[in-house]
PDB file of N, CA and C in Angstrom:
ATOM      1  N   UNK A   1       0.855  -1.185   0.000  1.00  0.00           N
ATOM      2  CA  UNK A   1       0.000   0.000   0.000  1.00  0.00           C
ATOM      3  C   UNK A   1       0.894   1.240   0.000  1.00  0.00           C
ATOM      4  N   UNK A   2       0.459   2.453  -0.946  1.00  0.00           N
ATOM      5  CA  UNK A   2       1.204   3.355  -0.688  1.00  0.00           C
ATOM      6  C   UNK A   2       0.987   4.379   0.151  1.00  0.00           C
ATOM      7  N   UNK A   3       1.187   5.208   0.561  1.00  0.00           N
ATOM      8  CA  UNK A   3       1.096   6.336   1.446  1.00  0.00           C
ATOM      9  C   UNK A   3      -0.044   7.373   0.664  1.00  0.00           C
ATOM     10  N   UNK A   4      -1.031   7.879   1.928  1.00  0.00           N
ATOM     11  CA  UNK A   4      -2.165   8.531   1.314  1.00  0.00           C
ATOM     12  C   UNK A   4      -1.706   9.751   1.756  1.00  0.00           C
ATOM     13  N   UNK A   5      -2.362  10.786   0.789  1.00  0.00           N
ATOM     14  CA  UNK A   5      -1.861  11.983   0.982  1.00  0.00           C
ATOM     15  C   UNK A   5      -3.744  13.227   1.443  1.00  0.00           C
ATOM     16  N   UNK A   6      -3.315  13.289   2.918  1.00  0.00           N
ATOM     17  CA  UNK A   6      -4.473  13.340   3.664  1.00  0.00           C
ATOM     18  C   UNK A   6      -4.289  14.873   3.630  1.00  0.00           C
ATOM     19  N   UNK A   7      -5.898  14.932   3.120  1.00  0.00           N
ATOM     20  CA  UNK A   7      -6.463  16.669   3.301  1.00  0.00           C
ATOM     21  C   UNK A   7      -7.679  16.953   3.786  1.00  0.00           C
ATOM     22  N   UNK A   8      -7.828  17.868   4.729  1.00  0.00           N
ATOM     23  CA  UNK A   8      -9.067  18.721   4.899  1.00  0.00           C
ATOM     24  C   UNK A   8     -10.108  17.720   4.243  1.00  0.00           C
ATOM     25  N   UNK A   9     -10.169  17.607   2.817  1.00  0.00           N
ATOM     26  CA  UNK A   9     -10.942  17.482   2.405  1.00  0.00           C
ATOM     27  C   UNK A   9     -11.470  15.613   2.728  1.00  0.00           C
ATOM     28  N   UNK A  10     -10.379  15.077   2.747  1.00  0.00           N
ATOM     29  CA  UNK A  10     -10.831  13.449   2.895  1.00  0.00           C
ATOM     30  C   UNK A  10     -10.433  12.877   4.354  1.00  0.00           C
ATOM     31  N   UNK A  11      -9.915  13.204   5.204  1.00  0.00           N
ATOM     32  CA  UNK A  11      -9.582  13.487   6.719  1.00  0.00           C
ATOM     33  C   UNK A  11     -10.670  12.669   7.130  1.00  0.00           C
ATOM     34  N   UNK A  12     -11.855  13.025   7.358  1.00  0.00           N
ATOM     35  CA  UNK A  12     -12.766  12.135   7.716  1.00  0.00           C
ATOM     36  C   UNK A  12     -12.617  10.895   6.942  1.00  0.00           C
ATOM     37  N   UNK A  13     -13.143  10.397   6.150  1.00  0.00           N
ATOM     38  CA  UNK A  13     -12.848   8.941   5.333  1.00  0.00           C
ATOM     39  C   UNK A  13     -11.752   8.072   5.677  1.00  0.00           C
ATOM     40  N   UNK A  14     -11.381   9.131   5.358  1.00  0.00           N
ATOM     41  CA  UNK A  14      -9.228   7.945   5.584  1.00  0.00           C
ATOM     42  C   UNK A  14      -8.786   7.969   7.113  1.00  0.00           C
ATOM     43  N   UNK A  15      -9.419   9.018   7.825  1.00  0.00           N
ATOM     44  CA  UNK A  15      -8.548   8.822   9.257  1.00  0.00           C
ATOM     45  C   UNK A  15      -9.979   8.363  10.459  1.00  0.00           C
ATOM     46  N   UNK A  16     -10.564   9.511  10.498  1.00  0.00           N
ATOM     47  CA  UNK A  16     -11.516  10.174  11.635  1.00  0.00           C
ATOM     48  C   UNK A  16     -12.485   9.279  11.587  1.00  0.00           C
ATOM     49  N   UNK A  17     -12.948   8.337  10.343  1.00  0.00           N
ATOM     50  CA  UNK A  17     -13.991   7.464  10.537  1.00  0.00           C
ATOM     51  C   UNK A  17     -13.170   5.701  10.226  1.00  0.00           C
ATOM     52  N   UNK A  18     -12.143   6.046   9.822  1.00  0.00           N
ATOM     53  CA  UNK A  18     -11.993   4.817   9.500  1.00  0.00           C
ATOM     54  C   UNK A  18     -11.816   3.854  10.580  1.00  0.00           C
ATOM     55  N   UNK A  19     -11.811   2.318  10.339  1.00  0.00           N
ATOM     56  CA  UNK A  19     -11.682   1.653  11.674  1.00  0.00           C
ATOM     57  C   UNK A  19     -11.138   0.475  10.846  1.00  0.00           C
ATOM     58  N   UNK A  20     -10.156  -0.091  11.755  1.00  0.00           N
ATOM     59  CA  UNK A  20      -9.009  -1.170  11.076  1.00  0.00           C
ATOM     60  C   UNK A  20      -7.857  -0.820  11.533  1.00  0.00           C
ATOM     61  N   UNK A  21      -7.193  -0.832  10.435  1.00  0.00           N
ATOM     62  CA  UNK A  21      -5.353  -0.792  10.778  1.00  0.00           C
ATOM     63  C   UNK A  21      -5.068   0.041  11.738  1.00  0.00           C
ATOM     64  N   UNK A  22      -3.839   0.449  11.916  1.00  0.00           N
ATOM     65  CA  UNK A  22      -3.848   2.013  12.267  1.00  0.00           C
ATOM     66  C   UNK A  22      -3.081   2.386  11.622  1.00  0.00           C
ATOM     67  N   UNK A  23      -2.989   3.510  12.073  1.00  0.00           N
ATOM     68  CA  UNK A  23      -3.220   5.042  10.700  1.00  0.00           C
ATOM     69  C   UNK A  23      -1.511   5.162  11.226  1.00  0.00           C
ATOM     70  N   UNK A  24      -0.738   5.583  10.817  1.00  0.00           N
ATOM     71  CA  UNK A  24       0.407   6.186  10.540  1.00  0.00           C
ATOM     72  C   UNK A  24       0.441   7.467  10.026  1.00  0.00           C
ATOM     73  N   UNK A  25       0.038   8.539  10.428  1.00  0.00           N
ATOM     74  CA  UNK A  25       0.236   9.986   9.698  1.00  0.00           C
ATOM     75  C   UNK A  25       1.531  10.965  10.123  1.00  0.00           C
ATOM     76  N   UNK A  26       2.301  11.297   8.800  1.00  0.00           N
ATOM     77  CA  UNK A  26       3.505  12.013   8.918  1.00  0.00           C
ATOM     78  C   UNK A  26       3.505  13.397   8.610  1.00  0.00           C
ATOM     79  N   UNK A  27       3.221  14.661   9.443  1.00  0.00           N
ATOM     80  CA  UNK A  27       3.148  16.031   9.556  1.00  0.00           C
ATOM     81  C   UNK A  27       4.266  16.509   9.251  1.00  0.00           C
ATOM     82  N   UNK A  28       4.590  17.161   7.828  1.00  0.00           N
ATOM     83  CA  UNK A  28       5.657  17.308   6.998  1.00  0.00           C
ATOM     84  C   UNK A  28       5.489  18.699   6.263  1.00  0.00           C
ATOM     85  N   UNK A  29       6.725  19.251   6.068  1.00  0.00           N
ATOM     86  CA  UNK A  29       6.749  20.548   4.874  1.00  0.00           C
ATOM     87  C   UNK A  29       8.243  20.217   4.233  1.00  0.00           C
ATOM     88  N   UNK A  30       7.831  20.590   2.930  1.00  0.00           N
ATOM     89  CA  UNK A  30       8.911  20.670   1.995  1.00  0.00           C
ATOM     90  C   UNK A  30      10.142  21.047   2.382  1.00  0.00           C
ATOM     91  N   UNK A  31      10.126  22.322   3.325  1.00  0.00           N
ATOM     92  CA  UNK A  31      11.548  22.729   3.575  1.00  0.00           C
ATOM     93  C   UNK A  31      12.284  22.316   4.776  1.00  0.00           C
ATOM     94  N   UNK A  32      11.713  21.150   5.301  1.00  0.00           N
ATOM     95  CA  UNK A  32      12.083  21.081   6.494  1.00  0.00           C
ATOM     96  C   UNK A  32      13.291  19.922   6.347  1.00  0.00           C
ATOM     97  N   UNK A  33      14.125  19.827   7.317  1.00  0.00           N
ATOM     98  CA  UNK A  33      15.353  18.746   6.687  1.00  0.00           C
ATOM     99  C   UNK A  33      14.839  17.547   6.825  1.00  0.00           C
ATOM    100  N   UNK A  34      15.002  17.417   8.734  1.00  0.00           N
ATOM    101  CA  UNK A  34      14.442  16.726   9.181  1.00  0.00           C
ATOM    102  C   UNK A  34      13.192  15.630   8.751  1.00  0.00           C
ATOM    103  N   UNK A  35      12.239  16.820   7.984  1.00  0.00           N
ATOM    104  CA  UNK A  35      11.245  15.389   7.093  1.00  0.00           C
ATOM    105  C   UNK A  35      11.247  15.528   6.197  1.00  0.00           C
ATOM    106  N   UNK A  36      12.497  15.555   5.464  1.00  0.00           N
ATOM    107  CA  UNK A  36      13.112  14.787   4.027  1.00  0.00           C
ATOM    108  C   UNK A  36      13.949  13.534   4.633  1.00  0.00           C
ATOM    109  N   UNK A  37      14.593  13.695   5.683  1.00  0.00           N
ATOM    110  CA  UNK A  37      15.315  13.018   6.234  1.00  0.00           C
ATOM    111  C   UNK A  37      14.268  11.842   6.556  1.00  0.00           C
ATOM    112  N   UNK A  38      13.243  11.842   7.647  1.00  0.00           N
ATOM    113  CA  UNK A  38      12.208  11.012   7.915  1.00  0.00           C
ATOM    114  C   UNK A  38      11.457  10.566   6.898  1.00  0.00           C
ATOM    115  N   UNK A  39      11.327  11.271   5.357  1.00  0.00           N
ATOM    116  CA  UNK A  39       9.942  10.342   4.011  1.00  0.00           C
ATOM    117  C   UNK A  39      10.167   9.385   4.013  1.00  0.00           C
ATOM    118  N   UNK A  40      12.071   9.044   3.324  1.00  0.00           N
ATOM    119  CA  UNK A  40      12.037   7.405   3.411  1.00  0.00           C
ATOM    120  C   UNK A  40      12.079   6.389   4.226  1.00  0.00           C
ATOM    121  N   UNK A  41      12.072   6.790   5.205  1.00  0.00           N
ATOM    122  CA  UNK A  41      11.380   5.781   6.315  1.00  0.00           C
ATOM    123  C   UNK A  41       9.989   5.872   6.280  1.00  0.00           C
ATOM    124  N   UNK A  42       9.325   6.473   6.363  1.00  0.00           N
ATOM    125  CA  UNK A  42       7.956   6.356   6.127  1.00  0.00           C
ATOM    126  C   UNK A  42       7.154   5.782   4.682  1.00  0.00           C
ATOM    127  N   UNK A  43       8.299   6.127   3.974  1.00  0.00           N
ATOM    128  CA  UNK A  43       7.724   5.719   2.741  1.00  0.00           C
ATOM    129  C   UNK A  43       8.108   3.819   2.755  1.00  0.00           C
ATOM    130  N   UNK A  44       8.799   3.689   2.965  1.00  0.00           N
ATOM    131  CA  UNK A  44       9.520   2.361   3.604  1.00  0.00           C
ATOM    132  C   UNK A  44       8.505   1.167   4.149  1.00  0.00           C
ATOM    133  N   UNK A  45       8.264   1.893   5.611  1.00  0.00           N
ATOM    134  CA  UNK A  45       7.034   1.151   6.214  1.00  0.00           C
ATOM    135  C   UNK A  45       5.980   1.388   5.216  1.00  0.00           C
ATOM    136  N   UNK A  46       5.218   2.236   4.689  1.00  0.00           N
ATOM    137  CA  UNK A  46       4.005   1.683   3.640  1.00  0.00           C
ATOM    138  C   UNK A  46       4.086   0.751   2.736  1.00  0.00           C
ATOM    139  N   UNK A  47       5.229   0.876   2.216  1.00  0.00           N
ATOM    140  CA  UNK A  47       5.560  -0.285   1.341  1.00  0.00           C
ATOM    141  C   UNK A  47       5.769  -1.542   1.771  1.00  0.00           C
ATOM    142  N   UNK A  48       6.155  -1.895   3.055  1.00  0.00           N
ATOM    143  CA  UNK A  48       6.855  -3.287   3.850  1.00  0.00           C
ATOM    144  C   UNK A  48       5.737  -3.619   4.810  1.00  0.00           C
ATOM    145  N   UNK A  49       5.180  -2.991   5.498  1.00  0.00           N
ATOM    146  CA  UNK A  49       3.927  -3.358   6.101  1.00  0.00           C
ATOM    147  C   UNK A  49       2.483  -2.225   6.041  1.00  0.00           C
ATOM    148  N   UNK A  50       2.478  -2.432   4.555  1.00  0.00           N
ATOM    149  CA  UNK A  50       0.939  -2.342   4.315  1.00  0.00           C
ATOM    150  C   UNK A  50      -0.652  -2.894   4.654  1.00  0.00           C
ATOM    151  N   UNK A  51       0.236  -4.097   4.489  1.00  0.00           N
ATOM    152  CA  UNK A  51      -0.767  -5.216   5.131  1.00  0.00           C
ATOM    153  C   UNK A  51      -1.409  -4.737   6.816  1.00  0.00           C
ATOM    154  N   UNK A  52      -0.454  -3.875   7.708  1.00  0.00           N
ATOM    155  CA  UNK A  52      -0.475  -3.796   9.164  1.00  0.00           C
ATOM    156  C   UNK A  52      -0.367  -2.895   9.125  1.00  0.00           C
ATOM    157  N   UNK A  53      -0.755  -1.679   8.501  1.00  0.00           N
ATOM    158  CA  UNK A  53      -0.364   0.043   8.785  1.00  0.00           C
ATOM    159  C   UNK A  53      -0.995   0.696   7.653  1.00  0.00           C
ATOM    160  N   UNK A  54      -1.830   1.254   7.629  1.00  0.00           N
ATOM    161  CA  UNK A  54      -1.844   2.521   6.930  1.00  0.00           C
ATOM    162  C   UNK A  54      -0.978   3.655   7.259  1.00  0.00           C
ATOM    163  N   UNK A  55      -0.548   4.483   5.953  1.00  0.00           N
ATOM    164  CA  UNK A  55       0.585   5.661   6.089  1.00  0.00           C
ATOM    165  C   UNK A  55      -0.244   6.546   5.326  1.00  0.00           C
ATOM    166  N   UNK A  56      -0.126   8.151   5.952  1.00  0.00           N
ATOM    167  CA  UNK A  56      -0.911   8.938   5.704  1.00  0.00           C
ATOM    168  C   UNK A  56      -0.068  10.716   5.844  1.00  0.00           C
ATOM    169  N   UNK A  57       0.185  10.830   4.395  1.00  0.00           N
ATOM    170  CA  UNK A  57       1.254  11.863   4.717  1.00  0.00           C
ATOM    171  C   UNK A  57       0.357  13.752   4.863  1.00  0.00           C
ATOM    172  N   UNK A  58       1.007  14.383   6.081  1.00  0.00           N
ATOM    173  CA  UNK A  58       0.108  15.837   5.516  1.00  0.00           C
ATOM    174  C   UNK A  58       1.052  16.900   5.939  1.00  0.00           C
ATOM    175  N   UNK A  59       0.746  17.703   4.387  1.00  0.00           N
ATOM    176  CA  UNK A  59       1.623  18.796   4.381  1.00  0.00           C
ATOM    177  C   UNK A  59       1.246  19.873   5.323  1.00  0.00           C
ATOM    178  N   UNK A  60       2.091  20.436   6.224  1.00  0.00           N
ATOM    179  CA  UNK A  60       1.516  21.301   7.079  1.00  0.00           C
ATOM    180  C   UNK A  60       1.038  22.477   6.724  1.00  0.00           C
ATOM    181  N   UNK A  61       1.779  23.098   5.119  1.00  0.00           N
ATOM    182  CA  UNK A  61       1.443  24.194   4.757  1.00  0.00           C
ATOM    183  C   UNK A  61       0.397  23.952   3.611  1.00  0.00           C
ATOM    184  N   UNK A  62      -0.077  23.077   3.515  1.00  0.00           N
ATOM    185  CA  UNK A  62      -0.729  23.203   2.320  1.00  0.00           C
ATOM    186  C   UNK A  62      -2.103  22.238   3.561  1.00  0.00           C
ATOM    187  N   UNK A  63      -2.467  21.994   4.564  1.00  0.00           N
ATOM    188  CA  UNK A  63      -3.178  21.581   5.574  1.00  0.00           C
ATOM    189  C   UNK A  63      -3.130  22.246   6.709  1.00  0.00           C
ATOM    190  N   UNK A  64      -2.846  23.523   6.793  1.00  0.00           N
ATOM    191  CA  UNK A  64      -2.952  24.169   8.138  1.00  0.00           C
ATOM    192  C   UNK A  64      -3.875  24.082   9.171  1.00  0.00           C
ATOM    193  N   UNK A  65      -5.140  23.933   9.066  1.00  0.00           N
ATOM    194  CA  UNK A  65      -6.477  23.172   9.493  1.00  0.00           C
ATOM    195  C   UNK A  65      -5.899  22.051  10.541  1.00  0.00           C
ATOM    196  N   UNK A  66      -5.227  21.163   9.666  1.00  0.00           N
ATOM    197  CA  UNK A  66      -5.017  19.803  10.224  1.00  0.00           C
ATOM    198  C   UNK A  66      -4.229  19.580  11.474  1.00  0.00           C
ATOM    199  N   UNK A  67      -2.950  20.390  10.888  1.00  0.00           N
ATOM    200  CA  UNK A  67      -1.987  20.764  11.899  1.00  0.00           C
ATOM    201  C   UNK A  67      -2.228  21.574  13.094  1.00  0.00           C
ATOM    202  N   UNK A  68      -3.402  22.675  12.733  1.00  0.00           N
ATOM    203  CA  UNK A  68      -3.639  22.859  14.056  1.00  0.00           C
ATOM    204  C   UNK A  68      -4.623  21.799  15.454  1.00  0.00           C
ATOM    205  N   UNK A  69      -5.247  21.678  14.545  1.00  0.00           N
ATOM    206  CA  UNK A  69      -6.120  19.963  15.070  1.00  0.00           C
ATOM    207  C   UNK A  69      -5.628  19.104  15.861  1.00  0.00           C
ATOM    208  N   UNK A  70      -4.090  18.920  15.094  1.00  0.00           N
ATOM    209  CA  UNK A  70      -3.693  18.341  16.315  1.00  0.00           C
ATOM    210  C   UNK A  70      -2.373  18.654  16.845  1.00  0.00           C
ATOM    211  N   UNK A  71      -2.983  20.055  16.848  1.00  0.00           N
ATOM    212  CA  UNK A  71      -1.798  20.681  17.911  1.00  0.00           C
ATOM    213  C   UNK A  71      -0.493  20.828  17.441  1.00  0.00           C
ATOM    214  N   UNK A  72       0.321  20.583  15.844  1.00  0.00           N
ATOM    215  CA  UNK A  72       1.572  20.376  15.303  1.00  0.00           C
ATOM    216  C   UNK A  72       2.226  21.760  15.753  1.00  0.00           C
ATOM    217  N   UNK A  73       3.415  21.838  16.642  1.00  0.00           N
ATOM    218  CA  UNK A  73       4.167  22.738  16.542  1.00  0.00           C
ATOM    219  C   UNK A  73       5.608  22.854  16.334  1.00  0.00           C
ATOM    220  N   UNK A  74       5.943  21.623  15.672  1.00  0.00           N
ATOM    221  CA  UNK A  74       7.619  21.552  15.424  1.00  0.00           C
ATOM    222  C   UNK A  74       7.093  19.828  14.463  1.00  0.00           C
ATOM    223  N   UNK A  75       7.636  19.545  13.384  1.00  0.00           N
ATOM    224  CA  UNK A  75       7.926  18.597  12.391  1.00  0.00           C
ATOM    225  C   UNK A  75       9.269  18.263  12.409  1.00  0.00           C
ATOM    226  N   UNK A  76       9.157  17.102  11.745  1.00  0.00           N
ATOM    227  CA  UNK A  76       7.972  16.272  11.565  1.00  0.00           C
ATOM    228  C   UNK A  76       7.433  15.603  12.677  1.00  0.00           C
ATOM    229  N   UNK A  77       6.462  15.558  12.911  1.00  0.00           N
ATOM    230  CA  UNK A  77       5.416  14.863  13.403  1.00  0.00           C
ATOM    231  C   UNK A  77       4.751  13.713  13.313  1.00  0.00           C
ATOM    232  N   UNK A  78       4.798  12.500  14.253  1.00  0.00           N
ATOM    233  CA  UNK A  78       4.199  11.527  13.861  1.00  0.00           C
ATOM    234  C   UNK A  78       3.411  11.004  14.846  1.00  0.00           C
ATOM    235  N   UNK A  79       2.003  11.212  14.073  1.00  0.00           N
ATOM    236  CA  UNK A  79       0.712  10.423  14.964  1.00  0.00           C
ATOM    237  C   UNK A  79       0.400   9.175  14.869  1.00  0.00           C
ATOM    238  N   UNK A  80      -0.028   8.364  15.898  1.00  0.00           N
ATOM    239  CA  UNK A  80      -0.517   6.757  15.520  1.00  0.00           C
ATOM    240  C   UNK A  80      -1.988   7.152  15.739  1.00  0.00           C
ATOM    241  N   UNK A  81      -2.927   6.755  14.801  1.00  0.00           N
ATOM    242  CA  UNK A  81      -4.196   6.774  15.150  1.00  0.00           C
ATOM    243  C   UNK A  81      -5.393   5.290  14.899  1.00  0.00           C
ATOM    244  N   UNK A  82      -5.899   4.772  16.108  1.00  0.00           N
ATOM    245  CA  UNK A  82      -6.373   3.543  15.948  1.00  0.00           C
ATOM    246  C   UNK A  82      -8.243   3.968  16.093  1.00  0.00           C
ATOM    247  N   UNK A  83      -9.135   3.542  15.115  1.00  0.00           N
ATOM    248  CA  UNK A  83     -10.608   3.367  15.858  1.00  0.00           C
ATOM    249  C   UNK A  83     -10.756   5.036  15.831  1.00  0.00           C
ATOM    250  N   UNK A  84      -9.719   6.397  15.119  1.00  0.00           N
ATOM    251  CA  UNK A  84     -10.426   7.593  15.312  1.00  0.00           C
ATOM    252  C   UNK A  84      -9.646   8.167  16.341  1.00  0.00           C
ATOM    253  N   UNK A  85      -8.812   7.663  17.016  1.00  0.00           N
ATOM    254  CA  UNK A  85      -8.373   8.314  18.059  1.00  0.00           C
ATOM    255  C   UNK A  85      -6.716   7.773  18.183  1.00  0.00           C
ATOM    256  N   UNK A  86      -6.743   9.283  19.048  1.00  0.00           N
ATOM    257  CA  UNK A  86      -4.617   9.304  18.728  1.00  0.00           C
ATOM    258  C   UNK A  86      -4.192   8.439  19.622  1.00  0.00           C
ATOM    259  N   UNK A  87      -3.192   7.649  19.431  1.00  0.00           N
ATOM    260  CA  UNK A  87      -2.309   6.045  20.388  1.00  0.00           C
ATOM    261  C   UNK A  87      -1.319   6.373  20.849  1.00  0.00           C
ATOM    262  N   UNK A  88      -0.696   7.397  19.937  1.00  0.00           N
ATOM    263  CA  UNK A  88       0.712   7.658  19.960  1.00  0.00           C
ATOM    264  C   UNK A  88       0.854   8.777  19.079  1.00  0.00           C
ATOM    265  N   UNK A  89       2.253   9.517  19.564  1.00  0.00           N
ATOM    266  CA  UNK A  89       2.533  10.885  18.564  1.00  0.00           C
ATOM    267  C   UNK A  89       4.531  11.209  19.463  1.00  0.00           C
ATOM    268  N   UNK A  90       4.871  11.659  18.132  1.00  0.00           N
ATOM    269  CA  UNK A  90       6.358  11.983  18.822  1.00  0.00           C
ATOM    270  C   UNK A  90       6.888  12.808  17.291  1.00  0.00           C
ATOM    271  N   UNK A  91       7.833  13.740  17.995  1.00  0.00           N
ATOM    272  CA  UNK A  91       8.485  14.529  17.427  1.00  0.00           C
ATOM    273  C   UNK A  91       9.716  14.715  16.869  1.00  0.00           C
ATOM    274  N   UNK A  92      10.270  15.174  15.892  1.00  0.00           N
ATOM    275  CA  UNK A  92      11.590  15.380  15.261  1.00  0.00           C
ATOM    276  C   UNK A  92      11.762  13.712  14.592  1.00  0.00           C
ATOM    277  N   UNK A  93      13.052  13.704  13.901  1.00  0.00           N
ATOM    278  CA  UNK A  93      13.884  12.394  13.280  1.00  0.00           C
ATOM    279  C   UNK A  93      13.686  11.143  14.427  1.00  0.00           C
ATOM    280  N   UNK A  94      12.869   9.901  13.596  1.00  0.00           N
ATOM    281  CA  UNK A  94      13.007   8.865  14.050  1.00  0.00           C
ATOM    282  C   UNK A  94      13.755   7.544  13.549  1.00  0.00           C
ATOM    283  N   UNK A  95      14.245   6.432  13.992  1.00  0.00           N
ATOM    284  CA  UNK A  95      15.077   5.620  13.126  1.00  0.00           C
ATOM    285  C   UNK A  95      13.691   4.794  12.692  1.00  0.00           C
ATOM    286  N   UNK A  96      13.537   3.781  12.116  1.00  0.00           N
ATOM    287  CA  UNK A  96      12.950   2.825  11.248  1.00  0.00           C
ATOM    288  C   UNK A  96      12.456   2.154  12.501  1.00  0.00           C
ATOM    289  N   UNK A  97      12.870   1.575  13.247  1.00  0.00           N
ATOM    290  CA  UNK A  97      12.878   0.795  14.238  1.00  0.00           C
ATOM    291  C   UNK A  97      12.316   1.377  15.612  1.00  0.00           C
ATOM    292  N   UNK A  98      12.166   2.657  15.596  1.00  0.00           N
ATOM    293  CA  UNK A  98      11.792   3.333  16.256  1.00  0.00           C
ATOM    294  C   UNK A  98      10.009   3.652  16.299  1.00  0.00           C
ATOM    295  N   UNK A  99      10.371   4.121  14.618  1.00  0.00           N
ATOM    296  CA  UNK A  99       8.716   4.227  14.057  1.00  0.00           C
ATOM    297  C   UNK A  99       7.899   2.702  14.579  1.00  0.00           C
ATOM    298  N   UNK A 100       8.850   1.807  14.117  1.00  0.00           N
ATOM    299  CA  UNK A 100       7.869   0.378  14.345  1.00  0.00           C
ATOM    300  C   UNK A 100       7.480   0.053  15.265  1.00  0.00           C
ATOM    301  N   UNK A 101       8.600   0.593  16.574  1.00  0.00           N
ATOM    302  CA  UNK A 101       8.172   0.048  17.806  1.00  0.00           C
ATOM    303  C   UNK A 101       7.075   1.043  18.121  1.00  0.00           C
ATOM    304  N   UNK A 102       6.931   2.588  17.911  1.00  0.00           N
ATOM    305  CA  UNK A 102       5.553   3.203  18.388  1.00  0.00           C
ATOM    306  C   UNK A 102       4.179   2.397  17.396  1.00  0.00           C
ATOM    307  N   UNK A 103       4.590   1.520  16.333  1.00  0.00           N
ATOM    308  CA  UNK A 103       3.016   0.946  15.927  1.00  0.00           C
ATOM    309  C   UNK A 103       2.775  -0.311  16.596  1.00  0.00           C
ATOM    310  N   UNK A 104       4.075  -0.405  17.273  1.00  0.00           N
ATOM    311  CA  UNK A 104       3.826  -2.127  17.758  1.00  0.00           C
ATOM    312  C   UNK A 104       4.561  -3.523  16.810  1.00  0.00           C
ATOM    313  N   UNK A 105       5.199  -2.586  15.920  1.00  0.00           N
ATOM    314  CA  UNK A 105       5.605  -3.517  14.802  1.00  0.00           C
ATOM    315  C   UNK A 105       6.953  -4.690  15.186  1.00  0.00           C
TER     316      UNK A 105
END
């Protein structure tokens, strides 16, 4: 599965109502190092455990709405969301192994 690219507009569908996997969402801007540094890991896990994760990428500047929603004040950002509701969330550069252990992987 590849990584969904979550807006305002489909937020409900893909995150807020969905129920199953959990959600993996990565709170990201273009200029930031740090999450250029963090995509391919994220892009990584969608690809390697799709089957067990949805990945759900949102641009902070082009989703400002979102980011304030849930509170984003330093990126990248990463929320776990299970059933609609947040599990887990942590801040700045994570290793691979790191990400997995906040999904349980």
């Amino acid at each position: 599965m590849n990584e969904i690219v979550i807006t305002k507009e489909n937020f409900d569908a893909e995150v807020r109502n969905y129920r199953g996997l959990p959600i993996l969402l990565d709170f990201w801007a273009g200029w930031c190092g740090p999450c250029m540094m963090l995509a391919p890991v994220v892009a990584e896990i969608a690809e390697e455990y799709g089957d067990k994760v949805r990945v759900g990428k949102v641009n902070v500047d082009e989703q400002p709405e979102l980011a304030a929603a849930f509170r984003v004040e330093s990126i990248p950002m990463l929320v776990v969301v299970k059933d609609g509701g947040i599990v887990k969330q942590s801040v700045g550069y994570r290793s691979k192994d790191n990400v997995l252990d906040m999904l349980g992987l």
